[in-house]
Protein backbone atom coordinates (compact mmCIF):
# COMPACT_ATOMS: atom_id res chain seq x y z
CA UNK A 1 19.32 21.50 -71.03
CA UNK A 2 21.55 19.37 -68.90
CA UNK A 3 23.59 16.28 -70.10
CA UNK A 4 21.18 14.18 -68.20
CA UNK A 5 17.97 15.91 -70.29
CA UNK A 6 19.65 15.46 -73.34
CA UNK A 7 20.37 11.72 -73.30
CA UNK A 8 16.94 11.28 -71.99
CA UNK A 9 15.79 13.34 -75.00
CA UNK A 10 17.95 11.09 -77.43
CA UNK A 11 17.39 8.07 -76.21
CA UNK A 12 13.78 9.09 -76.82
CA UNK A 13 14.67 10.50 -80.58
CA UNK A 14 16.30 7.39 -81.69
CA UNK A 15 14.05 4.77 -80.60
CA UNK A 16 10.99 6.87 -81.30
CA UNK A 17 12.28 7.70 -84.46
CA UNK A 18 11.69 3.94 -86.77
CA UNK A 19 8.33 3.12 -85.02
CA UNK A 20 5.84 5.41 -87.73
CA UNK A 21 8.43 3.82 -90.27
CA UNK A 22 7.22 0.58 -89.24
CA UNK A 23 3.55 0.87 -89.24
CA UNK A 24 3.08 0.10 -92.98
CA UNK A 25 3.25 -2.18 -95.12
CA UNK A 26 2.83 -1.21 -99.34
CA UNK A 27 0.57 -3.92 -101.16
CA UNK A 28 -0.46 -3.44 -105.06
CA UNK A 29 -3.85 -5.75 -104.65
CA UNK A 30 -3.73 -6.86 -108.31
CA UNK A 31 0.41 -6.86 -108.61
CA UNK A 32 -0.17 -4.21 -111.12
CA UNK A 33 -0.64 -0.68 -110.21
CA UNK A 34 -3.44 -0.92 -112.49
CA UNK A 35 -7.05 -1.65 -111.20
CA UNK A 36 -5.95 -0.98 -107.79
CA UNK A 37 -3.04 0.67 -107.14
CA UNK A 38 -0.37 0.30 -104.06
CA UNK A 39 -1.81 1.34 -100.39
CA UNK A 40 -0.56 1.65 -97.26
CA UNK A 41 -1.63 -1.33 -95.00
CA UNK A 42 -1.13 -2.64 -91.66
CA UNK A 43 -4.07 -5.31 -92.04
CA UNK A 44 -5.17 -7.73 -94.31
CA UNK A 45 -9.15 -8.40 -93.39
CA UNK A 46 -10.32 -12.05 -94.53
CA UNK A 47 -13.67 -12.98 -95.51
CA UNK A 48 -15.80 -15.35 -92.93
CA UNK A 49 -14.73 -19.17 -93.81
CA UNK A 50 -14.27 -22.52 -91.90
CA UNK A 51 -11.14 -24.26 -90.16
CA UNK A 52 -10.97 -28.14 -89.35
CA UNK A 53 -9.17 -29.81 -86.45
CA UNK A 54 -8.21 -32.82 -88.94
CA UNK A 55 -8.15 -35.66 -85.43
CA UNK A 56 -9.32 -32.75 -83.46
CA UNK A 57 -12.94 -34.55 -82.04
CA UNK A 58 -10.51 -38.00 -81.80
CA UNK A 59 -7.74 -36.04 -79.62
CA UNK A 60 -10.04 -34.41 -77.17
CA UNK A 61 -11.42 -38.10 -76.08
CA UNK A 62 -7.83 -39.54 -76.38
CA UNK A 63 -7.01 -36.46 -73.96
CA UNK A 64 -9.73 -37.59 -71.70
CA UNK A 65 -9.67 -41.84 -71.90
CA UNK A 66 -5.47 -41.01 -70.49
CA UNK A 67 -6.74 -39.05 -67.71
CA UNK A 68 -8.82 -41.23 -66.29
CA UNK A 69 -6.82 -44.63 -67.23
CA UNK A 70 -3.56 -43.29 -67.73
CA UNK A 71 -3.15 -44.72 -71.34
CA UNK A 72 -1.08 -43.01 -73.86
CA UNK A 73 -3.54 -42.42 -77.02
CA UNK A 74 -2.21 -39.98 -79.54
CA UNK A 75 -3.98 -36.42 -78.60
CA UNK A 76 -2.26 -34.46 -82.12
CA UNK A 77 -4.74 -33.06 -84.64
CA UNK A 78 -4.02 -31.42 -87.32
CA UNK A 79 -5.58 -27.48 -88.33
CA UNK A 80 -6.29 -26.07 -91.45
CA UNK A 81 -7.99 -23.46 -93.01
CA UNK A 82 -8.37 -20.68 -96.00
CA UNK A 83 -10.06 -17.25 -96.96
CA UNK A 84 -10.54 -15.20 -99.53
CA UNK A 85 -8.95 -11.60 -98.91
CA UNK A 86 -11.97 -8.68 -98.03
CA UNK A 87 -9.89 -5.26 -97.61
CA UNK A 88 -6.50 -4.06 -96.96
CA UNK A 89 -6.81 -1.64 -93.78
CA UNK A 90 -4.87 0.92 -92.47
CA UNK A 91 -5.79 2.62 -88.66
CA UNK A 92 -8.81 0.32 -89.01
CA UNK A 93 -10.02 2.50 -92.02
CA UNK A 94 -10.08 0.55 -95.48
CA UNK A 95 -8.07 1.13 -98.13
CA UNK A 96 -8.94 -1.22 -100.49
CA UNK A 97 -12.01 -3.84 -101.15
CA UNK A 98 -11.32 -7.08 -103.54
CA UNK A 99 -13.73 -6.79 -106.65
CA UNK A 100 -15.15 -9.44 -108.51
CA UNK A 101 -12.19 -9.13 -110.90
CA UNK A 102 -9.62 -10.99 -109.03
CA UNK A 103 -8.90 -12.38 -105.79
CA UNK A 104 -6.41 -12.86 -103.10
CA UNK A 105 -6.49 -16.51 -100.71
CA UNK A 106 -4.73 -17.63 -98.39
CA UNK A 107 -4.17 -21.17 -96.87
CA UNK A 108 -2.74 -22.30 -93.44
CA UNK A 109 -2.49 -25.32 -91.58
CA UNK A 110 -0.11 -26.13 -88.43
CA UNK A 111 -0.02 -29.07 -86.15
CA UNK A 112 -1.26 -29.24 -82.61
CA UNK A 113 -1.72 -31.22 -79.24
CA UNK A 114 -4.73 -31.54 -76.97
CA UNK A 115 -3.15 -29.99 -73.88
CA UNK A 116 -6.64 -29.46 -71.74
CA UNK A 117 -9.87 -31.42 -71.59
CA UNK A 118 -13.07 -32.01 -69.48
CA UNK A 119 -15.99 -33.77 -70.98
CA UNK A 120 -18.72 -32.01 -68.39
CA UNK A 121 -17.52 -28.41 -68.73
CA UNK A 122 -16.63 -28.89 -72.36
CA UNK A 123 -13.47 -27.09 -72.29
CA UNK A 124 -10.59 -27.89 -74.17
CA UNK A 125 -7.02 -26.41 -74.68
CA UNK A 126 -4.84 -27.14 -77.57
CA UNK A 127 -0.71 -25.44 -78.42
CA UNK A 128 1.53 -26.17 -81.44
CA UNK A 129 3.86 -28.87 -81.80
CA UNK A 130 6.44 -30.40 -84.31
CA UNK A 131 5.15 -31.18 -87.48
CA UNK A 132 3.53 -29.88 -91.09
CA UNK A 133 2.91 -26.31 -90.90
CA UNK A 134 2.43 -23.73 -93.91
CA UNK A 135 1.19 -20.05 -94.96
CA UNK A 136 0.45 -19.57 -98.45
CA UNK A 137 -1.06 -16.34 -100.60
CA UNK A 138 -2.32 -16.71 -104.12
CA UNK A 139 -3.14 -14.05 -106.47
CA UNK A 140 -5.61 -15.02 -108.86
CA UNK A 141 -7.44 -12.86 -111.59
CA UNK A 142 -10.24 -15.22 -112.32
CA UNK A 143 -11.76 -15.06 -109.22
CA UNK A 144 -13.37 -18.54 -108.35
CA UNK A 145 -13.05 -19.56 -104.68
CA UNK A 146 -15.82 -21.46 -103.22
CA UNK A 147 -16.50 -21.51 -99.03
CA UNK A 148 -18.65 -24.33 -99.16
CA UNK A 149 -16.64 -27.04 -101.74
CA UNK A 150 -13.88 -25.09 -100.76
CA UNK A 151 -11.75 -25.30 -103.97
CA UNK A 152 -10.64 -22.55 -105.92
CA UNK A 153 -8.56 -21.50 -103.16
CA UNK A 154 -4.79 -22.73 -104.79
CA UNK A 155 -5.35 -22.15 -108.34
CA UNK A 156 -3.79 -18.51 -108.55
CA UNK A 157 -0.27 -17.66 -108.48
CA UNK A 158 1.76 -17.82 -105.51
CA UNK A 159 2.92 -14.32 -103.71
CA UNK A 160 3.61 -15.22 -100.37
CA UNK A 161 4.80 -18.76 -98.48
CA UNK A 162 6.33 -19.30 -95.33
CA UNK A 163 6.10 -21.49 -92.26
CA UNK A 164 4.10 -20.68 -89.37
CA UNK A 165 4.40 -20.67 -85.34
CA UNK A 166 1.17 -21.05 -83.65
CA UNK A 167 0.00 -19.78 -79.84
CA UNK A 168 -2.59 -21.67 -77.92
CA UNK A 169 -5.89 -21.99 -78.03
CA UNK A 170 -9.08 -22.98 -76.36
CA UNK A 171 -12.57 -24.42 -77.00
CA UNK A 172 -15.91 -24.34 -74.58
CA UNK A 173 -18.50 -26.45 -76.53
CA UNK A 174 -22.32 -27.89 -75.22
CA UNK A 175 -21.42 -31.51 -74.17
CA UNK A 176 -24.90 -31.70 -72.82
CA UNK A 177 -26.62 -33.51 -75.70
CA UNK A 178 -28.21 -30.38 -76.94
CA UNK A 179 -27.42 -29.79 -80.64
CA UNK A 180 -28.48 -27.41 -83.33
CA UNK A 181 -28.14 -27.20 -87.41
CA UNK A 182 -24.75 -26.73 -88.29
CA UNK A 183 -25.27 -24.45 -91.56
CA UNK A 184 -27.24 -21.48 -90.40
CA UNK A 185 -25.97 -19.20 -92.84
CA UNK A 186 -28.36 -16.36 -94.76
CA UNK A 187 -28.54 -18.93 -98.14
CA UNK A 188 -29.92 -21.79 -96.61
CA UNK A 189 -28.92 -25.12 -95.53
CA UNK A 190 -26.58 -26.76 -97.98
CA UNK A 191 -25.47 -30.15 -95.25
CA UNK A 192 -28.79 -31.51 -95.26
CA UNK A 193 -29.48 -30.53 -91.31
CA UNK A 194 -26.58 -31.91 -89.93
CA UNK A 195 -26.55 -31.27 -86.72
CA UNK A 196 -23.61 -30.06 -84.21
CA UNK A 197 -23.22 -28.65 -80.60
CA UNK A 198 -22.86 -25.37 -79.61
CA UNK A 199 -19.63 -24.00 -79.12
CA UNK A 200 -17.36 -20.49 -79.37
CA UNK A 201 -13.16 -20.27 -78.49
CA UNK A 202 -10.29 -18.57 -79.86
CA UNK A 203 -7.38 -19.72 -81.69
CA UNK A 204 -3.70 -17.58 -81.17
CA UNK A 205 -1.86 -15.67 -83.22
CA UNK A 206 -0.49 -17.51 -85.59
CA UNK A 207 3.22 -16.04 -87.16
CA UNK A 208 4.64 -16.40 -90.08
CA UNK A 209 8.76 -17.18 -89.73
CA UNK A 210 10.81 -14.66 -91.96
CA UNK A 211 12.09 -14.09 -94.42
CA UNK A 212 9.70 -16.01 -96.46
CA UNK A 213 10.29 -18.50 -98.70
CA UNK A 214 8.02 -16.93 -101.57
CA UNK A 215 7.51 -13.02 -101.37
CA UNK A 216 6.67 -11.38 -104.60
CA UNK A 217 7.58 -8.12 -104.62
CA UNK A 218 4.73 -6.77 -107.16
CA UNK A 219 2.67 -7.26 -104.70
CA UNK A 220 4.89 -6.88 -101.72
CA UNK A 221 6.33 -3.31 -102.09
CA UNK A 222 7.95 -2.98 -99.11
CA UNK A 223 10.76 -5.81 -98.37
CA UNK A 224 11.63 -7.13 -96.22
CA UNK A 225 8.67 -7.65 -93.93
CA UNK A 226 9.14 -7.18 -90.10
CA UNK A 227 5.04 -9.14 -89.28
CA UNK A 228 2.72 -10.99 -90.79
CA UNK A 229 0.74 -12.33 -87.89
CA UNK A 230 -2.48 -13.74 -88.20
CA UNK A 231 -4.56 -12.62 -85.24
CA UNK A 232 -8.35 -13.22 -83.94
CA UNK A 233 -8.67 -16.25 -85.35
CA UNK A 234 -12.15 -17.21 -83.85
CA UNK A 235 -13.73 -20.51 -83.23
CA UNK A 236 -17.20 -20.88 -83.05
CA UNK A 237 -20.27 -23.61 -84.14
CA UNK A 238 -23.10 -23.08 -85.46
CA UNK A 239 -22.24 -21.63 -88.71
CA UNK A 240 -23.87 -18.41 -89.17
CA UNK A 241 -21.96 -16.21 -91.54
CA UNK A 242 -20.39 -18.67 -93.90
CA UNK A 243 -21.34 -22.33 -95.34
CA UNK A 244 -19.41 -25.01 -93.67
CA UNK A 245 -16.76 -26.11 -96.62
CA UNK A 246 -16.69 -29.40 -97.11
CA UNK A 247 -13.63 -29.53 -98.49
CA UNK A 248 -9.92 -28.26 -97.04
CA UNK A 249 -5.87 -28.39 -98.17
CA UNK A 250 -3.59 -30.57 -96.38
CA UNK A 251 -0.57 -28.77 -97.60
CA UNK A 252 0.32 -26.28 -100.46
CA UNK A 253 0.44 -26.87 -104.44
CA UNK A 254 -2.65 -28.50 -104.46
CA UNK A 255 -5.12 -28.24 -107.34
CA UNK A 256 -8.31 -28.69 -105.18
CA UNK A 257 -9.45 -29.99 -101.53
CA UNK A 258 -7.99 -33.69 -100.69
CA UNK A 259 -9.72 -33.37 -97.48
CA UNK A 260 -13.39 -34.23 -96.50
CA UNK A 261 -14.48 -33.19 -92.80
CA UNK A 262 -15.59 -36.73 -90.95
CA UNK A 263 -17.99 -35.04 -88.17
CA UNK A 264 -19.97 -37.82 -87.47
CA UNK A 265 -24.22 -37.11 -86.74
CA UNK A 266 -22.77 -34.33 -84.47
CA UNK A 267 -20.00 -32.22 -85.27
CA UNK A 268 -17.99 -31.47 -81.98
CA UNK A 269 -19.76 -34.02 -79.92
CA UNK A 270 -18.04 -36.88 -77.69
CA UNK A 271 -20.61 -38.82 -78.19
CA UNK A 272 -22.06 -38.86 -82.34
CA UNK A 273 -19.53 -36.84 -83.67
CA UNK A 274 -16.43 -38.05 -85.95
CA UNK A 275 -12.99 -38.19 -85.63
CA UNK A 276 -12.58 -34.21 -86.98
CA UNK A 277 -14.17 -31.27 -85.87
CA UNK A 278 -15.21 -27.93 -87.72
CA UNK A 279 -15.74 -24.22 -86.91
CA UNK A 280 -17.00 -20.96 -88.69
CA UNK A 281 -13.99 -18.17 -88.16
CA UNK A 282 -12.93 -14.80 -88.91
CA UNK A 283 -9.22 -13.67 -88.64
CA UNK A 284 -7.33 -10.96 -90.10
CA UNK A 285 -2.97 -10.42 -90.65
CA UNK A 286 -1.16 -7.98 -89.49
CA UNK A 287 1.37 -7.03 -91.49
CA UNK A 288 4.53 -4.51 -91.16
CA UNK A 289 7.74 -3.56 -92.99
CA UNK A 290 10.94 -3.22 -92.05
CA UNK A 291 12.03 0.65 -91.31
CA UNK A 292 13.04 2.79 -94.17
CA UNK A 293 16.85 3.36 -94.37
CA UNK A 294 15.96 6.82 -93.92
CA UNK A 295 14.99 5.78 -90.66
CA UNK A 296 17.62 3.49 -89.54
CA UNK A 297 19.86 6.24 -90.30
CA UNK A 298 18.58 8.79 -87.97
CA UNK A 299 18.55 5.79 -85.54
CA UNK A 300 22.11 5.19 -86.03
CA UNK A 301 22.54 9.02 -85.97
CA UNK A 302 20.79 8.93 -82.69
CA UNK A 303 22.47 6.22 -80.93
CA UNK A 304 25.86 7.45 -82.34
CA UNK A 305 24.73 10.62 -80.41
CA UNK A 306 23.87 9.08 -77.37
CA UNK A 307 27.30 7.03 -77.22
CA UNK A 308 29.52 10.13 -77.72
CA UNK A 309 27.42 12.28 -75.18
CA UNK A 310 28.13 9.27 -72.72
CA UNK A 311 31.95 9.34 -73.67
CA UNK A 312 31.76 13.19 -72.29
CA UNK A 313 30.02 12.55 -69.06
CA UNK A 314 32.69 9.49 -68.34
CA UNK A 315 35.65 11.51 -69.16
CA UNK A 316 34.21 14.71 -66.76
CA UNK A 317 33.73 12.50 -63.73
């Protein structure tokens, strides 16, 4: 092999080397080892639930009255949501399933801007800016969260808590006076017919800074984390596979809901709806560890060989 093949070969070694380290994450479900057990995960699935733009409906005509008079309304909302956990996957295969013993939940909430909006196409664009933002995990082993009040979300222990950095997103909703019943879901309509547009977007990642502030480690086997990235966060009205909650956390260590959606006659619409806006979603986390030390040693190993094999072909020219 010449000297050019083998630093090709250990440049490939060493960086090669960490990446299988880094593709999971160990989670005990129940902090135990007991009902559960620890798995290897990459993914954290969450179960169907809602998110509110808190000012979302109000920002999206503030966005619109400055373009065409070139005011300065405030065009900030406010988002926040929570789930209860599903499964813990790994390749896309699961691993785990939460039982009716215990759950997991998670809250979020970050603050945004109204960066895009026309009021024919029904398009909007929103991206992160300064202000309240929050991840939270609970573990709690009297399982009693509720989509449509939506409390029992907080009332577990804490295992996870960070701050969060947000993408952008976007919105395309029926602005043409159509509207339909918001909760379509399979048990019926619990909002009395209340009525909304049409609408589906997307929501971006949305990244948890580390370290956290909270990790506990019976849960969280492997520490320090390298992700936990909350990804496919959809947007989308009617609700279909989850009641509407009428009820959502403005912020962490709360003992129930302090927020009630204001939708209006029509959620989502310029016209009859309220100052907030709500949407059915489904999102999962990613999640990876750092590598093993067995790892970053054969990287160190590697690179160490890849600086003295460049020594050698300095000194021979």
């Amino acid at each position: 092999m010449t000297k050019k093949n083998a630093l090709s070969a250990l440049v490939g070694l060493a960086l090669a080397a960490p990446l299988g380290a880094q593709a999971a994450l160990l989670f005990d479900p129940d902090g135990a080892g007991a009902a559960y057990g620890t798995y290897a995960i990459d993914l954290l699935d969450w179960s169907p639930t809602s998110i509110i733009a808190v000012g979302g409906n109000q920002a999206i005509q503030n966005y619109i009255y400055n373009a065409t008079y070139g005011t300065s309304l405030d065009t900030t909302f406010t988002v926040y949501t929570m789930a209860k956990l599903s499964t813990g996957q790994l390749n896309s295969n699961n691993q785990f399933t939460m039982g009716g013993s215990s759950e997991i939940t998670v809250l979020l909430g970050y603050t945004a801007t109204v960066t895009f909006a026309d009021a024919t196409t029904g398009i909007s664009t929103f991206a992160q800016v300064a202000g309240s933002n929050f991840v939270e995990m609970y573990y709690d082993d009297t399982p009693d969260a509720d989509p449509l009040t939506g409390t029992g979300f907080s009332d577990g222990q804490v295992i996870f808590s960070s701050t969060v950095t947000a993408q952008n997103g976007f919105f395309s909703a029926d602005q043409s006076g159509a509207t339909t019943t918001l909760d379509q879901s399979a048990n019926g309509d619990d909002w009395g017919g209340q009525q909304t547009v049409t609408g589906v977007g997307i929501s971006g990642n949305v990244a948890s800074v580390l370290p956290a502030t909270v990790i506990d480690t019976t849960f969280f086997k492997s520490v320090p984390l390298l992700t936990f990235i909350t990804t496919n966060i959809s947007l989308n009205t009617p609700f279909t596979s989850v009641d509407p909650s009428q009820g959502y956390y403005s912020t962490t260590g709360l003992a129930a809901p302090d927020i009630a959606p204001n939708i209006g006659t029509v959620n989502g619409s310029l016209t009859s709806g309220g100052v907030d806006f709500i949407f059915s979603s489904d999102f999962n986390t990613s999640v990876n560890a750092v590598p093993e030390p067995a790892s970053l040693a054969l990287l160190g190993i590697g690179l160490g060989a890849i600086g003295t094999l460049a020594n050698r072909r300095r000194k021979t020219k």
